[in-house]
Protein backbone atom coordinates (compact mmCIF):
# COMPACT_ATOMS: atom_id res chain seq x y z
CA UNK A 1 76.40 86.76 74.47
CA UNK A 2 79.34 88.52 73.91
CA UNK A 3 77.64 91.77 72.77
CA UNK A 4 75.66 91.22 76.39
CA UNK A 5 79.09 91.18 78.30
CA UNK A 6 80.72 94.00 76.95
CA UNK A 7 77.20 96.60 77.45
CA UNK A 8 77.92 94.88 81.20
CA UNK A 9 81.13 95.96 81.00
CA UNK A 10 80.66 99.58 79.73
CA UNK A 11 78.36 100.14 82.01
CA UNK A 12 80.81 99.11 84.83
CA UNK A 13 83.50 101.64 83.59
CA UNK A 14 80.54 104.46 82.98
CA UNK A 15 79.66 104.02 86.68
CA UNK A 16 83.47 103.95 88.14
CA UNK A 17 84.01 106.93 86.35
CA UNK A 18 80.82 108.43 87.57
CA UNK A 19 81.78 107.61 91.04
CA UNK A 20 85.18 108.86 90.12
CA UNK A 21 83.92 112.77 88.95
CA UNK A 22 81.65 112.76 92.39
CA UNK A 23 84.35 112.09 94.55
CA UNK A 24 82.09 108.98 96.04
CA UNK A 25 84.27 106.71 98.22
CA UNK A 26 82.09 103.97 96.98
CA UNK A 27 83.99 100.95 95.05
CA UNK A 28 82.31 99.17 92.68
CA UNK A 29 83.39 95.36 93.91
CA UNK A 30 85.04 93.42 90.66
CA UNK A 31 83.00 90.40 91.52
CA UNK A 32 79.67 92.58 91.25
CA UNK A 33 80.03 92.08 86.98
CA UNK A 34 79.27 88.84 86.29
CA UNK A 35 78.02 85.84 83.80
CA UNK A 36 76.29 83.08 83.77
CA UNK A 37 79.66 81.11 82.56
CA UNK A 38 81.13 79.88 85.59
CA UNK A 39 84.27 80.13 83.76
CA UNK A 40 84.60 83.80 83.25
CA UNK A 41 85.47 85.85 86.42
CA UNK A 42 85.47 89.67 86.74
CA UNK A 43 89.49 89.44 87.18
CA UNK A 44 89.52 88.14 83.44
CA UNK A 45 86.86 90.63 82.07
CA UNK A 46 87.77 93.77 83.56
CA UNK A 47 91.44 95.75 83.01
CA UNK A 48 94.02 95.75 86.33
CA UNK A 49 93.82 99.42 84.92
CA UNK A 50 90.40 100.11 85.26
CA UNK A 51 91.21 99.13 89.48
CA UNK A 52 93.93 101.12 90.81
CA UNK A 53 91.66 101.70 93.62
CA UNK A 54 91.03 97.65 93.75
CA UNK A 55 94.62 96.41 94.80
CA UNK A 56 95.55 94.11 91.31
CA UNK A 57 96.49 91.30 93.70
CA UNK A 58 93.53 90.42 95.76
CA UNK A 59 91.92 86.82 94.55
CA UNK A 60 88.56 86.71 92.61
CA UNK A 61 86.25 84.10 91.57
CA UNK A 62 82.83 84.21 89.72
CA UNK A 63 79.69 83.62 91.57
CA UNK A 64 78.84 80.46 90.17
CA UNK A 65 82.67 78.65 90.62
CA UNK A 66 81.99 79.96 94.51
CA UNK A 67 78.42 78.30 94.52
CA UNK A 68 79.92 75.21 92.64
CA UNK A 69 83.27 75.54 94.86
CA UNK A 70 86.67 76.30 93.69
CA UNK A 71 88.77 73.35 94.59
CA UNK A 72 86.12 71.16 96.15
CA UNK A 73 89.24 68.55 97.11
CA UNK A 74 90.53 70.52 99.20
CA UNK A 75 87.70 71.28 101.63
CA UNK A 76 86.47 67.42 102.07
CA UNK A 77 85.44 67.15 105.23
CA UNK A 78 85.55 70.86 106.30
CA UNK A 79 82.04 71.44 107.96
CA UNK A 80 81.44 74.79 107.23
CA UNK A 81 79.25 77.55 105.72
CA UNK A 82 81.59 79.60 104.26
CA UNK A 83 85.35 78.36 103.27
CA UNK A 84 88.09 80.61 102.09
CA UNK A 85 91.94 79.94 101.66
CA UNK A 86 93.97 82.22 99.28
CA UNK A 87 97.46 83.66 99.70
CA UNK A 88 98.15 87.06 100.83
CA UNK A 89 100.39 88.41 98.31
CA UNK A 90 98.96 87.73 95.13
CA UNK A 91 95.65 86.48 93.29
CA UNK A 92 95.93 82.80 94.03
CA UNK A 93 92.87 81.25 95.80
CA UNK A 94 93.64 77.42 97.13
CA UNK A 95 90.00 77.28 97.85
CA UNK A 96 86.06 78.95 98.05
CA UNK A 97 83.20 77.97 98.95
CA UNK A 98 79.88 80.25 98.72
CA UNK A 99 82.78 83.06 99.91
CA UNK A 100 79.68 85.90 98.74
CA UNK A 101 76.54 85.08 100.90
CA UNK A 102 75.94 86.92 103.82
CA UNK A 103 76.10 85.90 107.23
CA UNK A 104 76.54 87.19 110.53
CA UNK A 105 80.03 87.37 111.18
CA UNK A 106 79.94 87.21 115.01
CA UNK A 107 83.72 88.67 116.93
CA UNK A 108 85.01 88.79 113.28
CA UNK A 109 83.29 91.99 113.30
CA UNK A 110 85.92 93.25 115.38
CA UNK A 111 88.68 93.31 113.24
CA UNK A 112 87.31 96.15 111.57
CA UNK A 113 87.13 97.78 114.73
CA UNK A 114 90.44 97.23 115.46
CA UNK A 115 91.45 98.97 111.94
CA UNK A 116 89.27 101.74 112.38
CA UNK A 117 90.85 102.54 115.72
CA UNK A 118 94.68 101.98 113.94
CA UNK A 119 93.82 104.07 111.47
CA UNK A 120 92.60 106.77 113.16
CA UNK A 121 95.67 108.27 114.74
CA UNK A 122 95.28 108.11 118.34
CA UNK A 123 97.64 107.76 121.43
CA UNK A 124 97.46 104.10 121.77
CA UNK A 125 98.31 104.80 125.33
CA UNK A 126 95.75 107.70 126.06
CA UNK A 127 93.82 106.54 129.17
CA UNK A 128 90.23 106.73 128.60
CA UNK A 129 87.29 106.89 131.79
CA UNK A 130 84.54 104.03 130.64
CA UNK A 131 80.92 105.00 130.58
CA UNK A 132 77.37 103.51 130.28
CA UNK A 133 78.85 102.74 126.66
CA UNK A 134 80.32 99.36 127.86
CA UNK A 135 77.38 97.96 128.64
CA UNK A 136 76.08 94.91 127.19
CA UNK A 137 72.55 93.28 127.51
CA UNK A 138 72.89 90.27 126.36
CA UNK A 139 73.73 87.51 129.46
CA UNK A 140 75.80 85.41 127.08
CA UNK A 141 77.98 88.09 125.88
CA UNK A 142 82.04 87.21 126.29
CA UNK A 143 82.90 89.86 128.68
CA UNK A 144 85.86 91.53 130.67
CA UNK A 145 84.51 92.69 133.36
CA UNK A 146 85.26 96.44 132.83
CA UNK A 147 82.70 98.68 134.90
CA UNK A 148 81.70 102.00 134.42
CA UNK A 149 84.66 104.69 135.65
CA UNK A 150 87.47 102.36 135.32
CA UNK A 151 90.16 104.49 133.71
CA UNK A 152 91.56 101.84 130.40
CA UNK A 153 94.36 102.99 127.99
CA UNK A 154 92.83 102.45 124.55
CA UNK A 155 96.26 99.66 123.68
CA UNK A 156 94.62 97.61 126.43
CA UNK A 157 91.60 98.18 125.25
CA UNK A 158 92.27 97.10 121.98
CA UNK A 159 94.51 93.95 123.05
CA UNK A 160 91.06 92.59 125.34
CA UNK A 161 89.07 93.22 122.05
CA UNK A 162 91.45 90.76 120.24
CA UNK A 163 92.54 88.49 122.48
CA UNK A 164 89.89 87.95 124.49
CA UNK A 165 87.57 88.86 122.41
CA UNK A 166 85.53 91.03 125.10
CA UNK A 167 82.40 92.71 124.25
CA UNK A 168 82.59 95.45 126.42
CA UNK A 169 85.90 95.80 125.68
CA UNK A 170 85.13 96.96 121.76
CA UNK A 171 81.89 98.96 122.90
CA UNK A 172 84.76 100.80 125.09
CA UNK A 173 87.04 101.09 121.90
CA UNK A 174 84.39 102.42 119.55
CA UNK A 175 83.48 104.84 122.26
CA UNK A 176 86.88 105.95 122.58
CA UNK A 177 87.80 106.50 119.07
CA UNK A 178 84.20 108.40 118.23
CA UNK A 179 84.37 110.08 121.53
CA UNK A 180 81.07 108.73 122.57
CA UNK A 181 79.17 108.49 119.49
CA UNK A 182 79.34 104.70 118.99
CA UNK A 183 76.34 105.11 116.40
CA UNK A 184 78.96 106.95 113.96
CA UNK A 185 81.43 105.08 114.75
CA UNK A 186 79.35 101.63 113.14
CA UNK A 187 78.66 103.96 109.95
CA UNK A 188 82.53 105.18 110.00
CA UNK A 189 82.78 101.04 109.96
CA UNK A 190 80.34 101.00 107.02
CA UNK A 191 82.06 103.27 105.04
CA UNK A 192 85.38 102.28 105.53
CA UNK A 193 84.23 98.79 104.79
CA UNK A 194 82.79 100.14 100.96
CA UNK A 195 86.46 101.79 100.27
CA UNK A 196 88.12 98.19 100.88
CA UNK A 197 85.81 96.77 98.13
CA UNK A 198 83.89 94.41 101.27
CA UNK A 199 80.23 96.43 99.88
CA UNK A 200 77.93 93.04 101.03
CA UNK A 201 78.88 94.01 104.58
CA UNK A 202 77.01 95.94 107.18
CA UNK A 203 77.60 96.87 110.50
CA UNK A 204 75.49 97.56 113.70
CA UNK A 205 77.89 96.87 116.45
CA UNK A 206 81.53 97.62 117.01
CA UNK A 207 81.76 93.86 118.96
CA UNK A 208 80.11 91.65 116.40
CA UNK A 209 76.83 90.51 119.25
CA UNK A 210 73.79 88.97 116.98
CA UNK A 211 72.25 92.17 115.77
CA UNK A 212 69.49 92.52 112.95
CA UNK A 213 70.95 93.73 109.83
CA UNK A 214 74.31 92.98 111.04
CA UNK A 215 76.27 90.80 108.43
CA UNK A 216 79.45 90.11 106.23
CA UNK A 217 80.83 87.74 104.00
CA UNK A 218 83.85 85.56 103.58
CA UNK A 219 85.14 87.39 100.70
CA UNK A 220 84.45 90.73 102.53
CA UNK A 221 86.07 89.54 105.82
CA UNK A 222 89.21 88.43 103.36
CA UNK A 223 89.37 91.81 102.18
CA UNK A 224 89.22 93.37 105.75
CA UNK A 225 91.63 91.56 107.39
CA UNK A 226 94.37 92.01 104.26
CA UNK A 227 94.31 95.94 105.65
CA UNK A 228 94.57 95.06 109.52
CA UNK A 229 97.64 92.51 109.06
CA UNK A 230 99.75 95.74 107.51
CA UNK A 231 100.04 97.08 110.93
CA UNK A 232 102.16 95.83 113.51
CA UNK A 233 100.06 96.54 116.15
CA UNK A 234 97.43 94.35 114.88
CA UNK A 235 99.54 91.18 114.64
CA UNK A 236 101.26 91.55 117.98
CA UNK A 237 97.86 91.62 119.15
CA UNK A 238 96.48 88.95 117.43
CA UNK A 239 99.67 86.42 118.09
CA UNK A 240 99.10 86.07 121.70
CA UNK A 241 97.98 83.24 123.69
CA UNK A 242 97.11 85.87 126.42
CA UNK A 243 97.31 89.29 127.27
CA UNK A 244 97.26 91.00 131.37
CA UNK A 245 95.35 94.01 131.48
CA UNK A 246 96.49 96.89 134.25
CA UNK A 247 94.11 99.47 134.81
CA UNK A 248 92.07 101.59 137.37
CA UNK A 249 89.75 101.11 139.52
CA UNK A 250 88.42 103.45 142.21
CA UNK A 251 91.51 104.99 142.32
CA UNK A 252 93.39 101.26 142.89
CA UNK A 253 95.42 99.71 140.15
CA UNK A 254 93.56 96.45 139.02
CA UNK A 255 95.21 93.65 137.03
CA UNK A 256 93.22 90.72 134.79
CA UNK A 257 94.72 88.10 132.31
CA UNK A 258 92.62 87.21 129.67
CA UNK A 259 93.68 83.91 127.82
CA UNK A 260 93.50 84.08 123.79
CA UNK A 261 90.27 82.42 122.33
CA UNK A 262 92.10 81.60 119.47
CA UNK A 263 92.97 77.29 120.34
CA UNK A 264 95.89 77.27 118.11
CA UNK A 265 97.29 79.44 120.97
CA UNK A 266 95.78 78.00 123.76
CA UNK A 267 97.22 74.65 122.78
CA UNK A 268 93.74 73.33 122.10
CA UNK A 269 93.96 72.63 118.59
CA UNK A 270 97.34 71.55 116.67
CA UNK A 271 98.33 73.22 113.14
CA UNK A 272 99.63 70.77 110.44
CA UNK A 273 103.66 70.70 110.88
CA UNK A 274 105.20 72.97 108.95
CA UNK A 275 102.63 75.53 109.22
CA UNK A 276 102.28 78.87 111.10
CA UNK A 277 99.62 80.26 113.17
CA UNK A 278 100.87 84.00 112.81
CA UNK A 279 97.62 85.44 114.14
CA UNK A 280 93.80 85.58 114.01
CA UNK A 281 90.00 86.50 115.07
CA UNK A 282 87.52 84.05 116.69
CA UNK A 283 83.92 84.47 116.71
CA UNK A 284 80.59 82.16 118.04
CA UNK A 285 77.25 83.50 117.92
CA UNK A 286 73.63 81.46 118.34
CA UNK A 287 73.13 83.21 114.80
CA UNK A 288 76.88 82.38 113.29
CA UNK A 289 77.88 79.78 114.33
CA UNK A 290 81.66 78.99 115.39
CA UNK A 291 83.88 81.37 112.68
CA UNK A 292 87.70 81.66 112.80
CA UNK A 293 90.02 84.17 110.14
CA UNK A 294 93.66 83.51 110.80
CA UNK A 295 97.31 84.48 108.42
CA UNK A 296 99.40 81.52 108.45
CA UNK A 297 102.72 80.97 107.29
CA UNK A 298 103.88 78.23 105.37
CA UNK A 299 107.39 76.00 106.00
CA UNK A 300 108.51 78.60 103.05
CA UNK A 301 107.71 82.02 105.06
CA UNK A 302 105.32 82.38 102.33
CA UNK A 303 101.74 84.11 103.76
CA UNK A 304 98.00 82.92 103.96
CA UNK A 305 94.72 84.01 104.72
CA UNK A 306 92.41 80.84 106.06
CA UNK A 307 88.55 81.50 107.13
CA UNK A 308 85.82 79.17 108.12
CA UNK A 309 82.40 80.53 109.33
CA UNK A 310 79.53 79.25 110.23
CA UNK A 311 81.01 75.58 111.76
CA UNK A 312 78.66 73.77 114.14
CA UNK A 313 80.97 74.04 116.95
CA UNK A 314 84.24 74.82 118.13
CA UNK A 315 85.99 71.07 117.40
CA UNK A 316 84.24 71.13 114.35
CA UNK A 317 86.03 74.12 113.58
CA UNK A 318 89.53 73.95 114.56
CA UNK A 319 89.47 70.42 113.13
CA UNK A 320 88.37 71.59 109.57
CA UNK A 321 90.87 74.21 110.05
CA UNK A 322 93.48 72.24 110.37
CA UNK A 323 92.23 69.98 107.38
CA UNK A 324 92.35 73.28 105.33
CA UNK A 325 95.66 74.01 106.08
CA UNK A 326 96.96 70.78 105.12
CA UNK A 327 96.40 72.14 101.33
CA UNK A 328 99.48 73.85 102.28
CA UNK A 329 101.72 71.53 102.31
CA UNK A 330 100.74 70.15 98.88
């Protein structure tokens, strides 16, 4: 057995340094070497060294401990596909629970839309004129309300995305930010998605919509959203309970408020006292279910990623939330 785990492991560091002499931006995901002993994870067979493109403190567990569930104590009565609870800071995960099957990841998806668009440079205040690009078939779809020829700064763009979670809204980012080529801009998400290690993800859509061969994973989603909460923009955007949009139309200034669909902020849904709601991303789809990603703080200032997808419904979620975040407090 041992023999078998370190060929496994050679042939790990042949193909990272393979991928290194290519110049491939492709990661090779710690969690992709594993064993049949639930007790051995990648973070204990492979060197920090061997990762200096695979930050040292992002959380790892082994297939079968996320299959079996790591703290299963701390997730009673949390009605959920996927659970995930691990600080920010460092490699300690509270809780897991089947954090690397795929799913469709519904509005989650646009938090990678939002980073994309961050990282990318532009005038955050650049007015943009919306085209066809905005438009969204399905009759279901959360929606702003944006029309074709309204003239949108990409910040308020962004902050609808977020907030409000509108589906037009990111079609009208991605647009922006590939300057109408919102077909590169999903494989810009792609890629950029393989560089942050999240390599069981795959992107059709900039807004998250039920999509064949559009899916994520807990684990991937964690990984995401680590690189989003390093920019400011991103968490004032994400901490509010609603957001007024002023833009054109037809030459006439137009102004909307969109509430937050996040319920911590919308007073729907109570956190455990003593803890935080700094910021997060909702998402419901037929397909996904109810999903929710948030960074919490505890009583300590000390930070927290929390994610739940694929809840029944919306009380069902915030309430196993909630339970989730009690762990906290322990």
């Amino acid at each position: 057995m041992k023999k078998k785990l370190m060929t496994c492991f050679l042939a790990a560091c042949l193909l990272i340094s393979m991928a290194a002499c290519s110049g491939s931006t492709k990661i090779m995901k710690p969690y992709t070497v594993m064993t049949s002993d639930k007790n051995v994870s990648a973070a204990s067979m492979i060197p920090a060294d061997a990762f200096r493109t695979f930050a040292v403190d992002i959380g790892v567990v082994s297939v079968d401990e996320s299959e079996e569930g790591v703290n299963p104590s701390a997730m009673n009565d949390v009605d959920a596909k996927e659970i995930f609870l691990a600080a920010s800071t460092n490699e300690e995960i509270l809780a897991a629970k089947n954090i690397y099957e795929t799913m469709p990841p519904a509005s989650i998806t646009k938090i990678l839309t939002a980073l994309l668009t961050l990282e990318s440079g532009l005038d955050l205040d650049q007015e943009y004129t919306l085209t066809s690009d905005i438009l969204v078939s399905d009759p279901d779809a959360q929606l702003c309300g944006f029309e074709v020829g309204d003239v949108v700064s990409l910040r308020t763009l962004l902050y609808c995305t977020l907030i409000y979670s509108g589906n037009d809204a990111a079609n009208a980012v991605a647009s922006a930010v590939s300057g109408g080529d919102v077909a590169a801009f999903c494989r810009q998400m792609n890629e950029r998605a393989a560089q942050l290690g999240a390599t069981q993800t795959h992107f059709m859509t900039p807004n998250g919509l039920d999509t064949p061969d559009h899916y994520s994973s807990a684990y991937d989603l964690y990984l995401i959203f680590r690189e989003c909460i390093k920019y400011d923009v991103f968490m004032d955007a994400v901490h509010q309970s609603s957001y007024t949009a002023v833009f054109e139309r037809n030459g006439e200034e137009i102004s909307y408020t969109y509430p937050s669909t996040n319920h911590y902020f919308t007073e729907e849904a109570d956190p455990p006292e003593g803890i935080t709601i700094v910021g997060g991303k909702t998402g419901t789809t037929d397909n996904a279910g109810t999903c929710l990603i948030l960074y919490v703080e505890d009583k300590n200032g000390n930070g927290y990623i929390s994610l739940i997808l694929g809840s029944p419904d919306k009380d069902t979620l915030y309430a196993g939330m909630t339970k989730l975040l009690l762990n906290l407090n322990k």
